[in-house]
PDB file of N, CA and C in Angstrom:
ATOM      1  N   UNK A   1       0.842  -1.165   0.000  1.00  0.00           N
ATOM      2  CA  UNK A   1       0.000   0.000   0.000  1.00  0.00           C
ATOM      3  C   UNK A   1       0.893   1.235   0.000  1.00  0.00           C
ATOM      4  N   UNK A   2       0.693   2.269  -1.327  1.00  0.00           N
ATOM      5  CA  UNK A   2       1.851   3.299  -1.296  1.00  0.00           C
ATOM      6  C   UNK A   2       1.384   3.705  -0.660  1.00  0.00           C
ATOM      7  N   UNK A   3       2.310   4.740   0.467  1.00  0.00           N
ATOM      8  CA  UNK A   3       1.960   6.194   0.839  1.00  0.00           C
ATOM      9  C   UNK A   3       2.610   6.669   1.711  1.00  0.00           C
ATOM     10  N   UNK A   4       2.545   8.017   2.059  1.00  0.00           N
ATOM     11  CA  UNK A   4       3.781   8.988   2.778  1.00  0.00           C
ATOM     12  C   UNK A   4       4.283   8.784   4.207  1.00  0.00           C
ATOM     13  N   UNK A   5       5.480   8.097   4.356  1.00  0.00           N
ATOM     14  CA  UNK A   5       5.758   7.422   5.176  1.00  0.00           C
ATOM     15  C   UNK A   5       5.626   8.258   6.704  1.00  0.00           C
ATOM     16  N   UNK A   6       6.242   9.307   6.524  1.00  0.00           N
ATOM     17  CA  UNK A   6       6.423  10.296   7.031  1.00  0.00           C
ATOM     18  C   UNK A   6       5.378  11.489   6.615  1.00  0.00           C
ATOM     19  N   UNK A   7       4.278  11.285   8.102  1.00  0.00           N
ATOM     20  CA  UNK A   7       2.861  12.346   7.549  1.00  0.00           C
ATOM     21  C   UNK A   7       2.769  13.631   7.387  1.00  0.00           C
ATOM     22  N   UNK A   8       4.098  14.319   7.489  1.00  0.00           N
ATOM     23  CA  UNK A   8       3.679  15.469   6.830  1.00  0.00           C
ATOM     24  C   UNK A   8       3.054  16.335   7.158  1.00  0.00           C
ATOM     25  N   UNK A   9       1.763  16.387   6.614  1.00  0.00           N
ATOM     26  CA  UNK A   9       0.151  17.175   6.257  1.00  0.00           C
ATOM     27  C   UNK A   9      -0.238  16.407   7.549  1.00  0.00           C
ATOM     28  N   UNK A  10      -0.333  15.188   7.772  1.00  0.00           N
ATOM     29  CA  UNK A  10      -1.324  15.216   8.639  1.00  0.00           C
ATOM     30  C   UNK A  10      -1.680  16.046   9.884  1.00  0.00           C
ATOM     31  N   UNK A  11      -0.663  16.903  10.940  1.00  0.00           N
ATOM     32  CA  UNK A  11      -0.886  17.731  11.583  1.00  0.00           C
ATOM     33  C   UNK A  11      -1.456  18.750  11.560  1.00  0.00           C
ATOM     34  N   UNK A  12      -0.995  19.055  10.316  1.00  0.00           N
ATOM     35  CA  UNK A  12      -1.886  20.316   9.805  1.00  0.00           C
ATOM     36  C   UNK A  12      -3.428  20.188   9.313  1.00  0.00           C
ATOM     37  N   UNK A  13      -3.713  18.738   8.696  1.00  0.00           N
ATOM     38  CA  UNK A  13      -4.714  18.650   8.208  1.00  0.00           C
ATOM     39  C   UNK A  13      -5.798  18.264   9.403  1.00  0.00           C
ATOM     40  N   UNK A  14      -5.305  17.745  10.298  1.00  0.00           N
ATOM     41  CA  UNK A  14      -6.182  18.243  11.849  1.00  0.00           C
ATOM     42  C   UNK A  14      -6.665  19.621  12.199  1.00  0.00           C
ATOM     43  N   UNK A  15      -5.670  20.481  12.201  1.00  0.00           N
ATOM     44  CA  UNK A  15      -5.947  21.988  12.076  1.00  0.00           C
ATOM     45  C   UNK A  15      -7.167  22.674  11.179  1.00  0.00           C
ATOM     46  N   UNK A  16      -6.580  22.141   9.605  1.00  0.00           N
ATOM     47  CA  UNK A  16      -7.221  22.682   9.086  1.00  0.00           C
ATOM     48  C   UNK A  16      -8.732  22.355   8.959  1.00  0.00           C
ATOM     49  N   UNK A  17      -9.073  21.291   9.059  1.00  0.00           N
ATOM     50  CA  UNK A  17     -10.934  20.387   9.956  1.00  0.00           C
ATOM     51  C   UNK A  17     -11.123  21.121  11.303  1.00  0.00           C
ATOM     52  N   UNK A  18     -10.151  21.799  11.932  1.00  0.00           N
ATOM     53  CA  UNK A  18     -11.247  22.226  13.084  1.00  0.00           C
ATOM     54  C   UNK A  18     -12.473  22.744  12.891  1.00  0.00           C
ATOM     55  N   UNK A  19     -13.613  22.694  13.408  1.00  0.00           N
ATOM     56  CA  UNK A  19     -14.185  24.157  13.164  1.00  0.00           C
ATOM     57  C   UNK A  19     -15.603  22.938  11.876  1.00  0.00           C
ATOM     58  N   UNK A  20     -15.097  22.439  11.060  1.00  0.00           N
ATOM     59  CA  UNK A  20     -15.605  21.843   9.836  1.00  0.00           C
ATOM     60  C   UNK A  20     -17.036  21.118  10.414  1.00  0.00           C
ATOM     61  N   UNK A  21     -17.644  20.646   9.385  1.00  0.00           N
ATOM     62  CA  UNK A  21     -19.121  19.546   9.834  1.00  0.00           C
ATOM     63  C   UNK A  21     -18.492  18.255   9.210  1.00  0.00           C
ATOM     64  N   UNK A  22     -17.064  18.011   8.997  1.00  0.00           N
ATOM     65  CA  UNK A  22     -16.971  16.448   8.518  1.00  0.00           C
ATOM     66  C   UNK A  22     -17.183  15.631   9.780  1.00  0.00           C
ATOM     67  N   UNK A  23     -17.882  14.171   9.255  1.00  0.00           N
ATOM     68  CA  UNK A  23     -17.526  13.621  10.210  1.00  0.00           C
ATOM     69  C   UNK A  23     -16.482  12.624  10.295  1.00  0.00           C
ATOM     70  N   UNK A  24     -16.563  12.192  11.606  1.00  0.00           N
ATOM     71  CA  UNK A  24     -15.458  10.850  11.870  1.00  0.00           C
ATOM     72  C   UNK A  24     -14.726  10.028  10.964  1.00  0.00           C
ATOM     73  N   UNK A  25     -15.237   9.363   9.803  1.00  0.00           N
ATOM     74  CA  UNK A  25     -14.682   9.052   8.631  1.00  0.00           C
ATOM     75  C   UNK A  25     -14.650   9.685   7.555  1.00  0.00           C
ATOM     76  N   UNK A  26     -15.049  10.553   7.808  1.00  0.00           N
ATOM     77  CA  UNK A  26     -14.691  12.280   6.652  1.00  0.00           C
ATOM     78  C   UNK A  26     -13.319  12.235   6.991  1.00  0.00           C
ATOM     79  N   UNK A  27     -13.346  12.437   8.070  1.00  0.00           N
ATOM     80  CA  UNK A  27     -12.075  13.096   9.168  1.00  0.00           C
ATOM     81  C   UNK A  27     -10.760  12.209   8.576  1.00  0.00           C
ATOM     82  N   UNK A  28     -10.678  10.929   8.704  1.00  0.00           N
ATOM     83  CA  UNK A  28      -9.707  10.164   8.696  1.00  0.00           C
ATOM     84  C   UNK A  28      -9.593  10.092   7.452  1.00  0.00           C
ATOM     85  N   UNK A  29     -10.618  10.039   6.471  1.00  0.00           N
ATOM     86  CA  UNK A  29     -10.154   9.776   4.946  1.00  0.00           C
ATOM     87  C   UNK A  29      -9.537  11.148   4.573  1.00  0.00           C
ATOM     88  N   UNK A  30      -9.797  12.597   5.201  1.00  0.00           N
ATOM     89  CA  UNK A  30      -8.795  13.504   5.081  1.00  0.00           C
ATOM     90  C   UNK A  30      -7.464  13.395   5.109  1.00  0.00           C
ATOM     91  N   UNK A  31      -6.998  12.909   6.215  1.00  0.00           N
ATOM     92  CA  UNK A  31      -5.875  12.205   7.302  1.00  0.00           C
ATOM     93  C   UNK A  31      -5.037  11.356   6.108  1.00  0.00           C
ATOM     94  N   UNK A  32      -5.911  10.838   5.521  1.00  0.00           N
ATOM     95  CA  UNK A  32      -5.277   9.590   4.431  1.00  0.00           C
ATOM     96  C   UNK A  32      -5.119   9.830   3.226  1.00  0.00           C
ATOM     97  N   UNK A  33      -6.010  11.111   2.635  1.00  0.00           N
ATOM     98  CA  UNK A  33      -5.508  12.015   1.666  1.00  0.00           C
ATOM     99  C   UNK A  33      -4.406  12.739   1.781  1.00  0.00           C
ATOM    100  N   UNK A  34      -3.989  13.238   2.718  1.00  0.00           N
ATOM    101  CA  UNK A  34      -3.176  14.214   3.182  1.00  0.00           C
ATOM    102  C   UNK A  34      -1.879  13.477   2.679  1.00  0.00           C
ATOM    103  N   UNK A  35      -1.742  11.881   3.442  1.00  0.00           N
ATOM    104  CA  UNK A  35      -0.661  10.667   3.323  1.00  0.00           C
ATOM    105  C   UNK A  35      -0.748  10.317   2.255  1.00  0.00           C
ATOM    106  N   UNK A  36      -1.249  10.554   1.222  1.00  0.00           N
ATOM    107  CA  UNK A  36      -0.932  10.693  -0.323  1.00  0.00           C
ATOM    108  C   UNK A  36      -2.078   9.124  -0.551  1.00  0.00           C
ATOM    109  N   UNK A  37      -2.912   8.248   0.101  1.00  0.00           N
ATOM    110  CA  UNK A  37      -3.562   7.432  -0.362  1.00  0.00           C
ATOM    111  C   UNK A  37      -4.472   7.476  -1.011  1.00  0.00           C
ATOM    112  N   UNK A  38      -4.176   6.541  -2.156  1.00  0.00           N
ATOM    113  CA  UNK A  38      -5.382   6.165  -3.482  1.00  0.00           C
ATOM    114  C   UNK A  38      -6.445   5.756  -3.028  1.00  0.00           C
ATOM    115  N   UNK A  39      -7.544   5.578  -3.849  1.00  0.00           N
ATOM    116  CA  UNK A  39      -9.319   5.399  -3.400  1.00  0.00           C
ATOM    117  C   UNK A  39      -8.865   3.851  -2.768  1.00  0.00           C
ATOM    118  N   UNK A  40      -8.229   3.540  -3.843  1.00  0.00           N
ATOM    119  CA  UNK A  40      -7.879   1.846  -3.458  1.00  0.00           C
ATOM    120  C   UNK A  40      -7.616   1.463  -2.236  1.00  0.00           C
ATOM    121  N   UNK A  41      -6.337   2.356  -2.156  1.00  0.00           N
ATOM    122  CA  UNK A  41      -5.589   1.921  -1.010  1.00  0.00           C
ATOM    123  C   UNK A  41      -6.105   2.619   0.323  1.00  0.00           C
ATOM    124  N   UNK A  42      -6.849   3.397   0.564  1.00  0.00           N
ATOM    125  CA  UNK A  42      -7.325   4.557   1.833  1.00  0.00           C
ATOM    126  C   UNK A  42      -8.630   2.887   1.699  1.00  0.00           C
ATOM    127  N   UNK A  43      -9.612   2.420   0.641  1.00  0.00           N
ATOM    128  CA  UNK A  43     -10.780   1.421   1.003  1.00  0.00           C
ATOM    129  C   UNK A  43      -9.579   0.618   1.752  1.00  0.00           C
ATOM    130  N   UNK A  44      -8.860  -0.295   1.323  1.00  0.00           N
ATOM    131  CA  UNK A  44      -8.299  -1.237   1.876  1.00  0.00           C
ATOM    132  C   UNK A  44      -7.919  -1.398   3.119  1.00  0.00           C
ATOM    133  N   UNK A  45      -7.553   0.608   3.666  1.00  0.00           N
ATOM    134  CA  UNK A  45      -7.131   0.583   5.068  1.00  0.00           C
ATOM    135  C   UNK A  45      -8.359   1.252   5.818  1.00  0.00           C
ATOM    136  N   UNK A  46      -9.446   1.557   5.355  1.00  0.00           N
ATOM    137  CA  UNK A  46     -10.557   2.115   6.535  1.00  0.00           C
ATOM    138  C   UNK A  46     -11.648   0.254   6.374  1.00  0.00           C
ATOM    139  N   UNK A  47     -11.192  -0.223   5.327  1.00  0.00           N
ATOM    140  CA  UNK A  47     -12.262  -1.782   5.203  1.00  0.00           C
ATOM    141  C   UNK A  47     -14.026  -1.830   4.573  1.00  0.00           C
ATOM    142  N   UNK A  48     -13.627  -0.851   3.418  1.00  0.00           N
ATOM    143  CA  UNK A  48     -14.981  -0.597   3.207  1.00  0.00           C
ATOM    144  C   UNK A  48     -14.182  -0.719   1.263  1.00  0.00           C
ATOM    145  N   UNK A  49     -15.180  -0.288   0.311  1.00  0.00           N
ATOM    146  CA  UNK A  49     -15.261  -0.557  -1.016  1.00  0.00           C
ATOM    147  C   UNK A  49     -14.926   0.595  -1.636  1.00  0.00           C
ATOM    148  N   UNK A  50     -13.916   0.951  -2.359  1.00  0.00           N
ATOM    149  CA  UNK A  50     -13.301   2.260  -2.877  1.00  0.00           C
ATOM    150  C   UNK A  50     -14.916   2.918  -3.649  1.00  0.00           C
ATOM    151  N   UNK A  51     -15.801   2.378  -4.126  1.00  0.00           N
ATOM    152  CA  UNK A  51     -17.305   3.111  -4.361  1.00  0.00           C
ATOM    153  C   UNK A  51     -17.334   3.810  -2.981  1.00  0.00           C
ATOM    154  N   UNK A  52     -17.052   3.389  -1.686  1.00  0.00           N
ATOM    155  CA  UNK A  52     -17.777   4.229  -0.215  1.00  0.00           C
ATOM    156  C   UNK A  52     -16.622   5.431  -0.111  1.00  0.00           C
ATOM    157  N   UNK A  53     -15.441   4.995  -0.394  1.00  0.00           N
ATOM    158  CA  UNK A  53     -14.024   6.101  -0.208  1.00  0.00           C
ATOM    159  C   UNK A  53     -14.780   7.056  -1.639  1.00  0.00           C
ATOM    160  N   UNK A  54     -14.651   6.820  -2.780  1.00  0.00           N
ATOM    161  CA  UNK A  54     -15.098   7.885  -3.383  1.00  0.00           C
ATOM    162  C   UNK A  54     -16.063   8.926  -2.905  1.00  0.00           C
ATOM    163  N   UNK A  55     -17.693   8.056  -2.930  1.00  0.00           N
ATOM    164  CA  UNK A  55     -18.274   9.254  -2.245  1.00  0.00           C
ATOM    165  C   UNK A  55     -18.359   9.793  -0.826  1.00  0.00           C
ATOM    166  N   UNK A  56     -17.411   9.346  -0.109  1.00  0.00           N
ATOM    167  CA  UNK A  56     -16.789  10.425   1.175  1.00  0.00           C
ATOM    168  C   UNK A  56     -16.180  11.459   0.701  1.00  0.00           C
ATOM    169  N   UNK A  57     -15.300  11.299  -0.174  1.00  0.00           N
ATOM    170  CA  UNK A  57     -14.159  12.394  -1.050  1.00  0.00           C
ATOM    171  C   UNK A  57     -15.452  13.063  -1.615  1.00  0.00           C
ATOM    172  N   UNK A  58     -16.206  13.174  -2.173  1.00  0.00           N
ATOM    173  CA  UNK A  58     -17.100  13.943  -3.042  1.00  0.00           C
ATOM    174  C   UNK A  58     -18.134  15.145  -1.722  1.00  0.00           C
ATOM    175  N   UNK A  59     -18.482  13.959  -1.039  1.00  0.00           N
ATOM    176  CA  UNK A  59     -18.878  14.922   0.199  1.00  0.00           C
ATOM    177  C   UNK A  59     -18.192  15.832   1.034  1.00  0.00           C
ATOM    178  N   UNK A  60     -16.644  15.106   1.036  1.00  0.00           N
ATOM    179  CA  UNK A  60     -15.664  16.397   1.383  1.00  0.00           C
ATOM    180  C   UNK A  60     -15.285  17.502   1.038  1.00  0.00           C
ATOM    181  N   UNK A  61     -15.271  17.544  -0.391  1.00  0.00           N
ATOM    182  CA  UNK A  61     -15.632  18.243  -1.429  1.00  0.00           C
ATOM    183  C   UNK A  61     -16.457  19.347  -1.068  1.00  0.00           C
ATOM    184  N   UNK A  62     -17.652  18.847  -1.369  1.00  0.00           N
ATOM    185  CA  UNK A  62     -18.765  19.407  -0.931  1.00  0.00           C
ATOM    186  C   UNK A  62     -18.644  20.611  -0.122  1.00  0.00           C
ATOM    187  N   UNK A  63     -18.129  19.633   1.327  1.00  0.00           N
ATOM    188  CA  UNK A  63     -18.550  20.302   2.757  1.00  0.00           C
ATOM    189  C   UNK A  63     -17.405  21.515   2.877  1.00  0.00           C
ATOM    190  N   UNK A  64     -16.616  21.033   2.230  1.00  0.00           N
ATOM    191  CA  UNK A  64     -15.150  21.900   2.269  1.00  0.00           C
ATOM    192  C   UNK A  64     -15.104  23.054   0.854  1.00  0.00           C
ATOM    193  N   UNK A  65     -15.774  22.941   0.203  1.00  0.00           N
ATOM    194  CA  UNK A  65     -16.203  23.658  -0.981  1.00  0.00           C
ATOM    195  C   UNK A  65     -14.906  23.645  -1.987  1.00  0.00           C
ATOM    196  N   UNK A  66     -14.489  22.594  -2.253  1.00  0.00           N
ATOM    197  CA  UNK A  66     -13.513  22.234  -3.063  1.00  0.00           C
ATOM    198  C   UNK A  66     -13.810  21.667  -4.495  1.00  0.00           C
ATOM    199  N   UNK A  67     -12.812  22.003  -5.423  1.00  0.00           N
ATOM    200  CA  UNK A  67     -12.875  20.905  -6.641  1.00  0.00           C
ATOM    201  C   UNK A  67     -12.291  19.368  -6.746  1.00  0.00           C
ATOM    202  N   UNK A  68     -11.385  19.370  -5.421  1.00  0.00           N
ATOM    203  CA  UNK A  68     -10.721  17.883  -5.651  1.00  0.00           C
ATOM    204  C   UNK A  68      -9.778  17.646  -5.096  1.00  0.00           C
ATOM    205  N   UNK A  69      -9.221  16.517  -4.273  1.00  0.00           N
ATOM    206  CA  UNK A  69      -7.864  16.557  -4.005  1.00  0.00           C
ATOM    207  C   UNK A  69      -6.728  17.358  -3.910  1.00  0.00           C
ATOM    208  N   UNK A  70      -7.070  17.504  -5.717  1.00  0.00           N
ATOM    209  CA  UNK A  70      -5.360  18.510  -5.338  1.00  0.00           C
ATOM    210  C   UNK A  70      -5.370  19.589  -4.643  1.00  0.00           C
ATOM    211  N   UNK A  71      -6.915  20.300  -5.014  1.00  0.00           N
ATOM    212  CA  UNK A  71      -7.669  21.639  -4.207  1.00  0.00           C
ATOM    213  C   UNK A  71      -6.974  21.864  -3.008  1.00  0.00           C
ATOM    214  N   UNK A  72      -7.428  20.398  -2.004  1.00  0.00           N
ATOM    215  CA  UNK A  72      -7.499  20.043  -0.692  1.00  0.00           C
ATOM    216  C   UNK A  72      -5.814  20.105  -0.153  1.00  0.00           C
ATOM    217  N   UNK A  73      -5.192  19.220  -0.805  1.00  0.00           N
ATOM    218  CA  UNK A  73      -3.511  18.941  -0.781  1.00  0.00           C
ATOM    219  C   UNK A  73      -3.218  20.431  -0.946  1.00  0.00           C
ATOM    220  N   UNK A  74      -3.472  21.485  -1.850  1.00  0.00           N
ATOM    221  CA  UNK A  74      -3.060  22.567  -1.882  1.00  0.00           C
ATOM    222  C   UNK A  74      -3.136  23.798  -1.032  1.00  0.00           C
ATOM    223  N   UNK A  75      -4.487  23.751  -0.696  1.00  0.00           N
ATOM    224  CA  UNK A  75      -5.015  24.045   0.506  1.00  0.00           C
ATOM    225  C   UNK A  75      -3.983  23.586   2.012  1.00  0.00           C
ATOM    226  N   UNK A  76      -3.704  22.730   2.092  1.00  0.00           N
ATOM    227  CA  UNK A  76      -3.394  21.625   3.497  1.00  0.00           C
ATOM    228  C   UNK A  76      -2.060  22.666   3.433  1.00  0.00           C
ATOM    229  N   UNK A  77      -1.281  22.882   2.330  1.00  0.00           N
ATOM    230  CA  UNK A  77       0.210  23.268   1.786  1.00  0.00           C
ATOM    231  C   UNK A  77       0.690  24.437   1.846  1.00  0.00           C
ATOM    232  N   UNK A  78      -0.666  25.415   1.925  1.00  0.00           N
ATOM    233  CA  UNK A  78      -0.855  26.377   2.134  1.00  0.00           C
ATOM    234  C   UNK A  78      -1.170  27.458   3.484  1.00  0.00           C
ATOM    235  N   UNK A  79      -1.769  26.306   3.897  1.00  0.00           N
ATOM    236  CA  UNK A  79      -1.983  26.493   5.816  1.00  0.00           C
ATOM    237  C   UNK A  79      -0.618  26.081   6.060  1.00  0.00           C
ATOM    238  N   UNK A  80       0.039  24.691   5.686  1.00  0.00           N
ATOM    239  CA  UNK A  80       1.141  24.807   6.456  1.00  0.00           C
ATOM    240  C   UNK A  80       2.380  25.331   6.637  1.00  0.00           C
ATOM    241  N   UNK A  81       2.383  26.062   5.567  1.00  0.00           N
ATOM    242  CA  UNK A  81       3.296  26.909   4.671  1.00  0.00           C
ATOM    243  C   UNK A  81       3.204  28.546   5.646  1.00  0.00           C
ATOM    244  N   UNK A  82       1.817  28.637   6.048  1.00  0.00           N
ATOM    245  CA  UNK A  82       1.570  30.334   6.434  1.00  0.00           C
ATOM    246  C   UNK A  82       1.792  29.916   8.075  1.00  0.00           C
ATOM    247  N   UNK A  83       1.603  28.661   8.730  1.00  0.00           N
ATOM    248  CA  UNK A  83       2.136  28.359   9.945  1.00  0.00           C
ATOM    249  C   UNK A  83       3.064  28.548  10.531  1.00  0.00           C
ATOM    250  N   UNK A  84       3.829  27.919   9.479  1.00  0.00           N
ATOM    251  CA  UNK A  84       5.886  27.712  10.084  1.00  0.00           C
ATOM    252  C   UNK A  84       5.952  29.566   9.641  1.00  0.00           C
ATOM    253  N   UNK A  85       5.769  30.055   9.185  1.00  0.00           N
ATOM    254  CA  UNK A  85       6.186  31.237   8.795  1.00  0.00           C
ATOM    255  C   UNK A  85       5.868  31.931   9.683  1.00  0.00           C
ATOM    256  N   UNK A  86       4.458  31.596  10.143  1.00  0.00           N
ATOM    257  CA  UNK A  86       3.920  32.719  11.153  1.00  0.00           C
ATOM    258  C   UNK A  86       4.820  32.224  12.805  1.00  0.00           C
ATOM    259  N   UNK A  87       5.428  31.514  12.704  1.00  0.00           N
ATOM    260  CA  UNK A  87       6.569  30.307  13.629  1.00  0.00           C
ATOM    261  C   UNK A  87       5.541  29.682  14.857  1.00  0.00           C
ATOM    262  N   UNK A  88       4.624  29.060  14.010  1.00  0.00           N
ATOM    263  CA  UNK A  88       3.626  28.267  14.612  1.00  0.00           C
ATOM    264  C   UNK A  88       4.042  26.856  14.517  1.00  0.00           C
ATOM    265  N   UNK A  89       4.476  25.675  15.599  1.00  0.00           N
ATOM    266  CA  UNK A  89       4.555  24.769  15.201  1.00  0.00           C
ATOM    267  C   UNK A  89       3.547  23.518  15.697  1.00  0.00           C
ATOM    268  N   UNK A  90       3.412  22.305  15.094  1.00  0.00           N
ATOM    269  CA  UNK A  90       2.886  21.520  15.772  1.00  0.00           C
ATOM    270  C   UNK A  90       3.403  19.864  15.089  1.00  0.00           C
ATOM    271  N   UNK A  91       3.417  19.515  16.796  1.00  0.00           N
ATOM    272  CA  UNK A  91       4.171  18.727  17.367  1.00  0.00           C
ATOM    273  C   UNK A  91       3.689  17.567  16.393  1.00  0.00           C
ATOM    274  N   UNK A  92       4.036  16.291  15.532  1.00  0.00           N
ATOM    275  CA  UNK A  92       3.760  15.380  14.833  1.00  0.00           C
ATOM    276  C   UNK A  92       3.179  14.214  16.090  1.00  0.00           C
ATOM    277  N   UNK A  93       2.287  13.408  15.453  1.00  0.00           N
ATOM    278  CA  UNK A  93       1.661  12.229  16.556  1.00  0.00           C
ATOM    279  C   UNK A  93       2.556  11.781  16.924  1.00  0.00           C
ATOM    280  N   UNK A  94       2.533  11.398  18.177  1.00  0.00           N
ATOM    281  CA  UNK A  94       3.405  10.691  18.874  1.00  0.00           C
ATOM    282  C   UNK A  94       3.417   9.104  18.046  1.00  0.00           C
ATOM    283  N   UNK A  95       4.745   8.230  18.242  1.00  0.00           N
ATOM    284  CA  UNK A  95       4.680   6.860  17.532  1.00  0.00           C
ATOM    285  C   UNK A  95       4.848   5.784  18.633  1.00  0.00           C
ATOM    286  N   UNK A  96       3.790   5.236  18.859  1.00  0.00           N
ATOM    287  CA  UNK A  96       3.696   4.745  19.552  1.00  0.00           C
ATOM    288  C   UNK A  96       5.180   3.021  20.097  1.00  0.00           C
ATOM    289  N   UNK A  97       5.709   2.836  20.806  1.00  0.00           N
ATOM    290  CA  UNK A  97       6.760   2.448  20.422  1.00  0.00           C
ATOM    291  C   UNK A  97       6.521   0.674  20.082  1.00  0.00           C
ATOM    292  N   UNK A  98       7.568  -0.133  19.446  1.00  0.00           N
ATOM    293  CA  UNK A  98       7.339  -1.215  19.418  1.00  0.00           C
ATOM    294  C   UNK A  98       7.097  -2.547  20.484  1.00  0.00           C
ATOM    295  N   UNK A  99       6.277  -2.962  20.828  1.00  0.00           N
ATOM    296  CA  UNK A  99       6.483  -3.812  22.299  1.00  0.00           C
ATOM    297  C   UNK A  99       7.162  -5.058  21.741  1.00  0.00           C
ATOM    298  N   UNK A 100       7.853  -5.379  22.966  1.00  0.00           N
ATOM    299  CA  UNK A 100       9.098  -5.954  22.335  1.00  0.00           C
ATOM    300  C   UNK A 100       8.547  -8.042  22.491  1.00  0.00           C
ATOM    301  N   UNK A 101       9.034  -8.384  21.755  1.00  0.00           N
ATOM    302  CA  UNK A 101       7.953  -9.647  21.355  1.00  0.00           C
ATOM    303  C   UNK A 101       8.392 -10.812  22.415  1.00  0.00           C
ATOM    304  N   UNK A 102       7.434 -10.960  22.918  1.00  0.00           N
ATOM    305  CA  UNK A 102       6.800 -12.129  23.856  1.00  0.00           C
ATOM    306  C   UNK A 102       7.550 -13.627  23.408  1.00  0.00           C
ATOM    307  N   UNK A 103       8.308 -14.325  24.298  1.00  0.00           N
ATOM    308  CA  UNK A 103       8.783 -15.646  23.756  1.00  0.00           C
ATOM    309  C   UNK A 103       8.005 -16.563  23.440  1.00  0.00           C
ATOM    310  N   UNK A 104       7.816 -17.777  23.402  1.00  0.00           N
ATOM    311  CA  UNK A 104       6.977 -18.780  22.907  1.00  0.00           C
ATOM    312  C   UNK A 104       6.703 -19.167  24.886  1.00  0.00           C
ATOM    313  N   UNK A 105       5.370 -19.744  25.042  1.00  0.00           N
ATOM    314  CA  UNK A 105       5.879 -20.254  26.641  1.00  0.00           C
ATOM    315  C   UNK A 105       6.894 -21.115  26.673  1.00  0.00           C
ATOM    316  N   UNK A 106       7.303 -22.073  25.865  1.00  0.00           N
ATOM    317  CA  UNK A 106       8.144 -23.275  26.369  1.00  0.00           C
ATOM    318  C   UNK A 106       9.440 -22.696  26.416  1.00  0.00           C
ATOM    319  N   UNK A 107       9.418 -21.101  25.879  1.00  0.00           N
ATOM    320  CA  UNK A 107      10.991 -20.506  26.195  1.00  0.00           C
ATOM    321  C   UNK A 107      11.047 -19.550  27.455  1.00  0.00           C
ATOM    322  N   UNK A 108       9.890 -19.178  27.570  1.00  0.00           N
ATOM    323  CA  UNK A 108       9.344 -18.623  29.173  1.00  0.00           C
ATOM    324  C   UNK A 108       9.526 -19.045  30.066  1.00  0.00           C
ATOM    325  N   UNK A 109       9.470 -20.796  30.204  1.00  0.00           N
ATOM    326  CA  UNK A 109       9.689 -21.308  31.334  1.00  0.00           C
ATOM    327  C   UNK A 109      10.977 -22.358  31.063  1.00  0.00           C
ATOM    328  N   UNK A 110      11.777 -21.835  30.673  1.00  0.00           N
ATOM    329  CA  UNK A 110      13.376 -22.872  30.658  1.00  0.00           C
ATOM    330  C   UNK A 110      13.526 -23.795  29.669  1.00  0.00           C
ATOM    331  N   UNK A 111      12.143 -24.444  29.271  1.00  0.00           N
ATOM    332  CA  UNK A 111      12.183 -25.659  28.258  1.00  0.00           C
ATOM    333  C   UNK A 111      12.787 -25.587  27.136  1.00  0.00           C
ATOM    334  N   UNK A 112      13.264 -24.616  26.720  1.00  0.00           N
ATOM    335  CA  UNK A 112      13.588 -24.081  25.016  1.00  0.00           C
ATOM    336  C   UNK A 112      14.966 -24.529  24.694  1.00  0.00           C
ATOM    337  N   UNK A 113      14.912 -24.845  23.466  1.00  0.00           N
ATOM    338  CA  UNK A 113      16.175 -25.699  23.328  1.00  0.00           C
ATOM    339  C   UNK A 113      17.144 -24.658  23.014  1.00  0.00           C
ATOM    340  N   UNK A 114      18.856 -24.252  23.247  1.00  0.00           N
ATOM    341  CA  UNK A 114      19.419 -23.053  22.604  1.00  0.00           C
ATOM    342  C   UNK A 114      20.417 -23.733  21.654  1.00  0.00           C
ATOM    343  N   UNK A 115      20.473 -23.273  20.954  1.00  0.00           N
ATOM    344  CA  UNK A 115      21.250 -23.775  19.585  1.00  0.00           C
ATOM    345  C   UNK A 115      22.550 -22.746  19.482  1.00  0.00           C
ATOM    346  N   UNK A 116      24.030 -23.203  18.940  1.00  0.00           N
ATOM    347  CA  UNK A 116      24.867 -22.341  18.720  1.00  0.00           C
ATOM    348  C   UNK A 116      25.252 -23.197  17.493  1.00  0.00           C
ATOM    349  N   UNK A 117      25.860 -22.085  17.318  1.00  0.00           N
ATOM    350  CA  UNK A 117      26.438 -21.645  15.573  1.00  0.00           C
ATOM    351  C   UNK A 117      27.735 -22.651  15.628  1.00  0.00           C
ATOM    352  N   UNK A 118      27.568 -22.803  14.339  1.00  0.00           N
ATOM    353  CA  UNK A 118      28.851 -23.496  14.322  1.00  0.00           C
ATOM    354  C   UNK A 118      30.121 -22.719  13.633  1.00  0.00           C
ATOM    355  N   UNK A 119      31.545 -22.047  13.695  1.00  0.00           N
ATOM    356  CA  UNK A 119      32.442 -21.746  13.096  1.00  0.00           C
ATOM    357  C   UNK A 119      32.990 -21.902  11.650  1.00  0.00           C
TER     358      UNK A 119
END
């Protein structure tokens, strides 16, 4: 699934929905526009049918009084652009860290066989 590894827009594109009537999955398919995802790939990760991701985008549209994506991306680019300038910053989501992986039980409790390398 392509998309911007590093979100970018998304801080800003929180900002720029304050205030808005999108809702909850308005909200996030913003979030996932912002991260550069296709109809395809934004259905695949909210679990619904790129027909339901389209007309969310069309209603965003709508609600946001836009022509399209790029509108929106340009828009997002533009707030964040007049932010840092105005030396407004905001802080990127925190990443939540990796928890570090659980042994099998039979290595939990001593049973586990240890193997060494041979030279």
């Amino acid at each position: 699934m392509p998309h911007i590894d590093v979100d970018i827009l998304a801080p800003f594109a929180a900002k720029f929905m304050e205030g808005s009537t999108l809702t909850p999955a308005e909200r996030s398919e913003v979030l996932r526009m912002a991260q550069g995802f296709a109809c395809k790939d934004s259905a695949a990760a909210a679990n619904v049918s790129p027909e339901t991701i389209r007309a969310r985008r069309k209603r965003i549209y709508r609600k946001l009084d836009m022509t399209g994506s790029g509108d929106l991306i340009s828009r997002l680019l533009a707030l964040s652009l007049k932010m840092l300038a105005a030396g407004e910053r905001i802080e990127p989501r925190p990443v939540a860290p990796a928890a570090a992986p659980t042994p099998p039980p039979e290595m939990a409790q001593g049973g586990g066989v240890v193997m060494a390398m041979a030279k």
